[in-house]
N, C-alpha and C. Protein backbone atom coordinates (compact mmCIF):
# COMPACT_ATOMS: atom_id res chain seq x y z
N UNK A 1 -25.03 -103.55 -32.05
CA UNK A 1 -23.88 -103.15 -31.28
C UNK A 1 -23.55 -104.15 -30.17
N UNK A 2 -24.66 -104.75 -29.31
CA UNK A 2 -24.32 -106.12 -28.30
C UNK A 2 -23.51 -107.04 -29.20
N UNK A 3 -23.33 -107.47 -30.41
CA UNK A 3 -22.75 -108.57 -30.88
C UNK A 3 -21.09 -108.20 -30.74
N UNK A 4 -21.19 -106.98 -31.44
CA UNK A 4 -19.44 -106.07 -31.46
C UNK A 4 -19.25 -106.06 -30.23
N UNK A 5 -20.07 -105.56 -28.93
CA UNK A 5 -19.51 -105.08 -28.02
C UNK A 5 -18.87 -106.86 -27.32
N UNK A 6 -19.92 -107.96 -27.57
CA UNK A 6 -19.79 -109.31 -26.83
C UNK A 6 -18.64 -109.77 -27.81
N UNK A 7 -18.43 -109.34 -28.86
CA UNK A 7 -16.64 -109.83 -29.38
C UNK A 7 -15.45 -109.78 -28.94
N UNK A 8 -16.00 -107.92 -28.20
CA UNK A 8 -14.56 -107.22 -28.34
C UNK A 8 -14.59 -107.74 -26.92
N UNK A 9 -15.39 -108.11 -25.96
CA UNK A 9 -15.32 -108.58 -24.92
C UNK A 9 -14.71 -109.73 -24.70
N UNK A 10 -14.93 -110.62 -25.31
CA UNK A 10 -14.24 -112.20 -25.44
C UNK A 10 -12.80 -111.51 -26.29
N UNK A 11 -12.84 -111.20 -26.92
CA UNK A 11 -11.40 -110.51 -27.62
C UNK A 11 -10.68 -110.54 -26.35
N UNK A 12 -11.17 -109.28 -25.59
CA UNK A 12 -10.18 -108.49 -24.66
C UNK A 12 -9.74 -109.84 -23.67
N UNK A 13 -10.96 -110.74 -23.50
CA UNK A 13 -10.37 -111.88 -22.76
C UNK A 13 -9.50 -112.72 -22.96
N UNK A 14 -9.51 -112.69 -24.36
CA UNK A 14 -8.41 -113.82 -24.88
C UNK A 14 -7.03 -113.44 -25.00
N UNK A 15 -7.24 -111.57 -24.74
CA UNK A 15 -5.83 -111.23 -25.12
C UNK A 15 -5.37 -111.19 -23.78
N UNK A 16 -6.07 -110.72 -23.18
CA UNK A 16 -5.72 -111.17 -21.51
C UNK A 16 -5.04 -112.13 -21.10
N UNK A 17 -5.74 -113.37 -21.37
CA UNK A 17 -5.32 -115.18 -21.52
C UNK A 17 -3.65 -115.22 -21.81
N UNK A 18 -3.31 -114.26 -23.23
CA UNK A 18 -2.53 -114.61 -23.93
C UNK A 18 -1.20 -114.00 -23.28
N UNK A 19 -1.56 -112.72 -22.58
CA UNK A 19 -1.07 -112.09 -22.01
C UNK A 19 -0.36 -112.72 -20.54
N UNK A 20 -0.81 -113.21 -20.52
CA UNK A 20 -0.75 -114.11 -18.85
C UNK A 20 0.30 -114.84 -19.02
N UNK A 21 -0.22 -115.93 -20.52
CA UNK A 21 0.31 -116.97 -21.24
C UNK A 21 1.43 -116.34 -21.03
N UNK A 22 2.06 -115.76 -22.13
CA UNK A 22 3.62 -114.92 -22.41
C UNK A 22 4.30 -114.45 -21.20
N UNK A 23 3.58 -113.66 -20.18
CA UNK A 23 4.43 -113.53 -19.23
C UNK A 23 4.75 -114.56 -18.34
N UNK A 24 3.97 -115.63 -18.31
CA UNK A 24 4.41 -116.99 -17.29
C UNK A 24 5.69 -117.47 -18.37
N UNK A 25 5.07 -118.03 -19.68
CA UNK A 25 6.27 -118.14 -20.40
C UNK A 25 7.78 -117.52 -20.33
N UNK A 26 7.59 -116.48 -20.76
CA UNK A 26 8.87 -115.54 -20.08
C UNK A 26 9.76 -115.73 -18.91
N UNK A 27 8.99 -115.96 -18.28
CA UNK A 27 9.56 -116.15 -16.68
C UNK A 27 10.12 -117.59 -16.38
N UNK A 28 9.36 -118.55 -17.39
CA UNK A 28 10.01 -120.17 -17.71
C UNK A 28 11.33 -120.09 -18.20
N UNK A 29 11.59 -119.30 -19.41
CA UNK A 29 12.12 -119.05 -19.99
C UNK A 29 13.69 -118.49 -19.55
N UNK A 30 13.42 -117.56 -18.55
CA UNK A 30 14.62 -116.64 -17.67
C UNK A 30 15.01 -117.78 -16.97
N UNK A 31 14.06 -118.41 -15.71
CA UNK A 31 14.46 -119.52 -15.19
C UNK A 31 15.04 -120.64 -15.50
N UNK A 32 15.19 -120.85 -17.16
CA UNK A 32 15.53 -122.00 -17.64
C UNK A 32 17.03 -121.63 -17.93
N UNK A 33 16.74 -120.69 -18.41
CA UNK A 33 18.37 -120.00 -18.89
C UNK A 33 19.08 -120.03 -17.60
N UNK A 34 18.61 -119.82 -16.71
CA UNK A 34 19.62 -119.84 -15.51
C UNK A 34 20.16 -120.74 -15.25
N UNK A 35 19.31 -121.45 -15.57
CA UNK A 35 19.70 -123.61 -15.30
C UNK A 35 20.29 -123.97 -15.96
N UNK A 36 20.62 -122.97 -17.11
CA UNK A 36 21.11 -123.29 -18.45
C UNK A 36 22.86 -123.67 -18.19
N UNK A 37 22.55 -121.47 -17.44
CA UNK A 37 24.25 -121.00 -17.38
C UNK A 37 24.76 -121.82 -15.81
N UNK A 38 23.81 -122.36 -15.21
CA UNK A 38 24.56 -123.07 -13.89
C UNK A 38 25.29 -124.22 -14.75
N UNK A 39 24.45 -124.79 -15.45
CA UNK A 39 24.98 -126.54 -15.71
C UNK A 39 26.41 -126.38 -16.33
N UNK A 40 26.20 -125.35 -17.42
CA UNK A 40 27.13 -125.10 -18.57
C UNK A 40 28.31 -124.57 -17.44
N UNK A 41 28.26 -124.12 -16.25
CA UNK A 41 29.14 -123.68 -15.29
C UNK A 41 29.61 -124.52 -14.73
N UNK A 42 29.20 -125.57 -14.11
CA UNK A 42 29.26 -126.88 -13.52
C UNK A 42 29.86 -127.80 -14.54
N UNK A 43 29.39 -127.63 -15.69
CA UNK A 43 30.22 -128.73 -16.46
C UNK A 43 31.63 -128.30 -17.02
N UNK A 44 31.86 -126.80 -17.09
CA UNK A 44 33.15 -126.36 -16.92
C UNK A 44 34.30 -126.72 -15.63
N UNK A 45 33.90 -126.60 -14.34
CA UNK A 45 34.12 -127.31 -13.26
C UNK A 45 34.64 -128.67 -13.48
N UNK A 46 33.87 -129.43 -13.98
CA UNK A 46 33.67 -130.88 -14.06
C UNK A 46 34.97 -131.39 -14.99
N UNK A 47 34.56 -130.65 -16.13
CA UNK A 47 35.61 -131.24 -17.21
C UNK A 47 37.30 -130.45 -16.57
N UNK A 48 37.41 -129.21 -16.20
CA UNK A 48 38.64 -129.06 -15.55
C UNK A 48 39.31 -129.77 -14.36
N UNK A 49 38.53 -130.45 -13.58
CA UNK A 49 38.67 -131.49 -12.36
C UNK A 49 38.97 -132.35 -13.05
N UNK A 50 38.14 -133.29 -13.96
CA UNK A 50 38.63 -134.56 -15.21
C UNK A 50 39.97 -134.17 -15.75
N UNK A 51 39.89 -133.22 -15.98
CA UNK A 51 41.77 -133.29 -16.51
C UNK A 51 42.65 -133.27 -15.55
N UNK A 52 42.39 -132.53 -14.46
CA UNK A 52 43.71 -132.55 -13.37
C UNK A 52 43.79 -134.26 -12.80
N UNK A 53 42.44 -134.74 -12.48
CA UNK A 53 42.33 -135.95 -12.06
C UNK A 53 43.10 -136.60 -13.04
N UNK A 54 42.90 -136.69 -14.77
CA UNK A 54 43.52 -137.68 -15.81
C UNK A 54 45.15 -137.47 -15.74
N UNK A 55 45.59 -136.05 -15.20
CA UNK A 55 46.74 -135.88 -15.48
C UNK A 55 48.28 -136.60 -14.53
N UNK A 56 46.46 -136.37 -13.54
CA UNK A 56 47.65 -137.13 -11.78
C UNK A 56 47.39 -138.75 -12.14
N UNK A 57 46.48 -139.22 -12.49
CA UNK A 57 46.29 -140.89 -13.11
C UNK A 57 47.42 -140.89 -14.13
N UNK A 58 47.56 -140.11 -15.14
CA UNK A 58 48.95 -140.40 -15.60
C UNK A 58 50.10 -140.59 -15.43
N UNK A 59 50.26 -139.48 -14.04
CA UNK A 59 51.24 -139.39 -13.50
C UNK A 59 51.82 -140.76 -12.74
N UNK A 60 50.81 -140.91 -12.07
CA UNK A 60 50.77 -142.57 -11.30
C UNK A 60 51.04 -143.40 -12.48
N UNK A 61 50.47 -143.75 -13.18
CA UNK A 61 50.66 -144.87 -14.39
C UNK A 61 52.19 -145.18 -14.23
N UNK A 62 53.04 -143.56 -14.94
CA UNK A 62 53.88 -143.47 -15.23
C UNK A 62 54.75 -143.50 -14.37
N UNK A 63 54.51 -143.37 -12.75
CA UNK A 63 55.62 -143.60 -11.52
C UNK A 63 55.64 -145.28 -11.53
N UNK A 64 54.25 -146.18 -11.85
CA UNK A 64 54.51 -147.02 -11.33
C UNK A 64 55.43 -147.93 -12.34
N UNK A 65 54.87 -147.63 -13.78
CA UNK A 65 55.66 -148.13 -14.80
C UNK A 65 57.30 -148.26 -14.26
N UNK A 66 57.87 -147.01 -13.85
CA UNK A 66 59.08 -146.98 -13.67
C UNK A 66 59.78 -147.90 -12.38
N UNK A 67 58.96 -147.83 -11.28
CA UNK A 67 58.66 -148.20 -10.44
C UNK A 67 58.91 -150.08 -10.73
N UNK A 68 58.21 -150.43 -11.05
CA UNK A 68 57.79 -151.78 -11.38
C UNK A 68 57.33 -152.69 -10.50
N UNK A 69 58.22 -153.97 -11.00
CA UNK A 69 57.90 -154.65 -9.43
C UNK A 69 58.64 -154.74 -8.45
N UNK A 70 57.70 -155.19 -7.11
CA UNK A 70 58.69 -155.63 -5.92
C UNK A 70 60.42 -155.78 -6.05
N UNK A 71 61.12 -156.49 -6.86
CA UNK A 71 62.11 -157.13 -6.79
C UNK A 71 62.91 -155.87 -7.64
N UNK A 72 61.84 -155.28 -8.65
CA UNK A 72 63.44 -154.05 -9.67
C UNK A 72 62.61 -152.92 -8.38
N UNK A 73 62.39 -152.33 -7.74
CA UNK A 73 62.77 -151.74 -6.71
C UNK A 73 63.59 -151.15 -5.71
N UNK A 74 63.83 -152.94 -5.13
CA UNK A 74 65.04 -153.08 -4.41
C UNK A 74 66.39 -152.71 -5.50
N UNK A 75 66.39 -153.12 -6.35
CA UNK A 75 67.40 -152.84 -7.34
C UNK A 75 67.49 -151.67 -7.70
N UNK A 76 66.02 -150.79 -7.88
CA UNK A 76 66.32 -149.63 -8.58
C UNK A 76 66.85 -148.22 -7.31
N UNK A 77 66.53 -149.01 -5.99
CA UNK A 77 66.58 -148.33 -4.92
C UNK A 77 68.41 -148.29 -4.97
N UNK A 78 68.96 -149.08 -4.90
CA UNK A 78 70.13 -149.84 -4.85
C UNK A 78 71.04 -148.78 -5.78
N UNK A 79 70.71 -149.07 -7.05
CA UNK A 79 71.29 -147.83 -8.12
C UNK A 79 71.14 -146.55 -7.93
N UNK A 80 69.87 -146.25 -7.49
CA UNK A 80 70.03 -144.96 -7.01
C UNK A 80 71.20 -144.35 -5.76
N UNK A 81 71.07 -145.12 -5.14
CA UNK A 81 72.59 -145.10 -3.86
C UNK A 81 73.38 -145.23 -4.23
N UNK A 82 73.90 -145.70 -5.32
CA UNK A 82 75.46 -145.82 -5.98
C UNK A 82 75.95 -144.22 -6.89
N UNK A 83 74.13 -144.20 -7.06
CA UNK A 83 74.52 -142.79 -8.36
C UNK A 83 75.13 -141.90 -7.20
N UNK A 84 73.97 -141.68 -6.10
CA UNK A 84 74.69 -140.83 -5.00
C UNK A 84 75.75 -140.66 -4.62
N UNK A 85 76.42 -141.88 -4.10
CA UNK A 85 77.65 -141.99 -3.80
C UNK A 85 78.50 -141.52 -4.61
N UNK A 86 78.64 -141.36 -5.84
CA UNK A 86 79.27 -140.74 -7.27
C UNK A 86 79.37 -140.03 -7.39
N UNK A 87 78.02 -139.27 -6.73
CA UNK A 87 77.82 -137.97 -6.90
C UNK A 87 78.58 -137.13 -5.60
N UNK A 88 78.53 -137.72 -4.75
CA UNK A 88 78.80 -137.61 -3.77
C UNK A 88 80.93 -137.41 -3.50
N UNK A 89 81.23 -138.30 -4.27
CA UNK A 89 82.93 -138.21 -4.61
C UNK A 89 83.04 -137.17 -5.42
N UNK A 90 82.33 -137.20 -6.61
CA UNK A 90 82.39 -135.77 -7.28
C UNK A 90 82.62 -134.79 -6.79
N UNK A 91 81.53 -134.26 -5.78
CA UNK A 91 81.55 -133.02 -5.38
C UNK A 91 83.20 -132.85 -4.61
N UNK A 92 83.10 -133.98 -3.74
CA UNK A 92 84.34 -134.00 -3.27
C UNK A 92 85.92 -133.73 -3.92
N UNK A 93 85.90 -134.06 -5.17
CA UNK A 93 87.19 -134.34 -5.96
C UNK A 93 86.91 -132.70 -6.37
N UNK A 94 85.90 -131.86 -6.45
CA UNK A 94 85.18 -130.30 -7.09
C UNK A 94 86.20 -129.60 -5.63
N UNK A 95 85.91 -130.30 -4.60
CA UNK A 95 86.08 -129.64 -3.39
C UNK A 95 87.53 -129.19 -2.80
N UNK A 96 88.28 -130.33 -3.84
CA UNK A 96 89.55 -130.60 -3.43
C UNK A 96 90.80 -128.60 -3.54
């Protein structure tokens, strides 16, 4: 009976061990997931900031494209004051 009883003894220890094991595990496990759902949260963040950022970089691209250089500026500034003025008789001739 000492041999059974010195089994079930080391038994009970090992299930003990194992027991320990699993619940530290577990608790790795919860903690990891949390780290999981922060990142996966953060990288939602991230990638919605990247698009507003890509969208206003487009935006710029596309002001400056129009924009151009120094010299169609002055020119495009120029046309724009004429459209006004046009616009500007229009209303007037509307007004008459």
């Amino acid at each position: 009976m000492t041999e059974v009883s010195t089994r079930i003894a080391a038994l009970s220890a090992n299930l003990d061990k194992a027991h320990l094991r699993f619940e530290k595990l577990r608790t790795d496990n919860d903690t990891l997931k949390k780290r999981v759902d922060e990142l996966e949260s953060r990288l939602r963040r991230d990638t919605e900031r990247l698009d507003i950022l890509q969208l206003a970089y487009d935006k710029m691209k596309m002001a400056k494209s129009i924009a151009g250089k120094v010299s169609e500026k002055a020119e495009m500034k120029h046309r724009v004051n004429e459209l006004v003025r046009e616009i500007d008789k229009c209303i007037a001739l509307l007004n008459r």
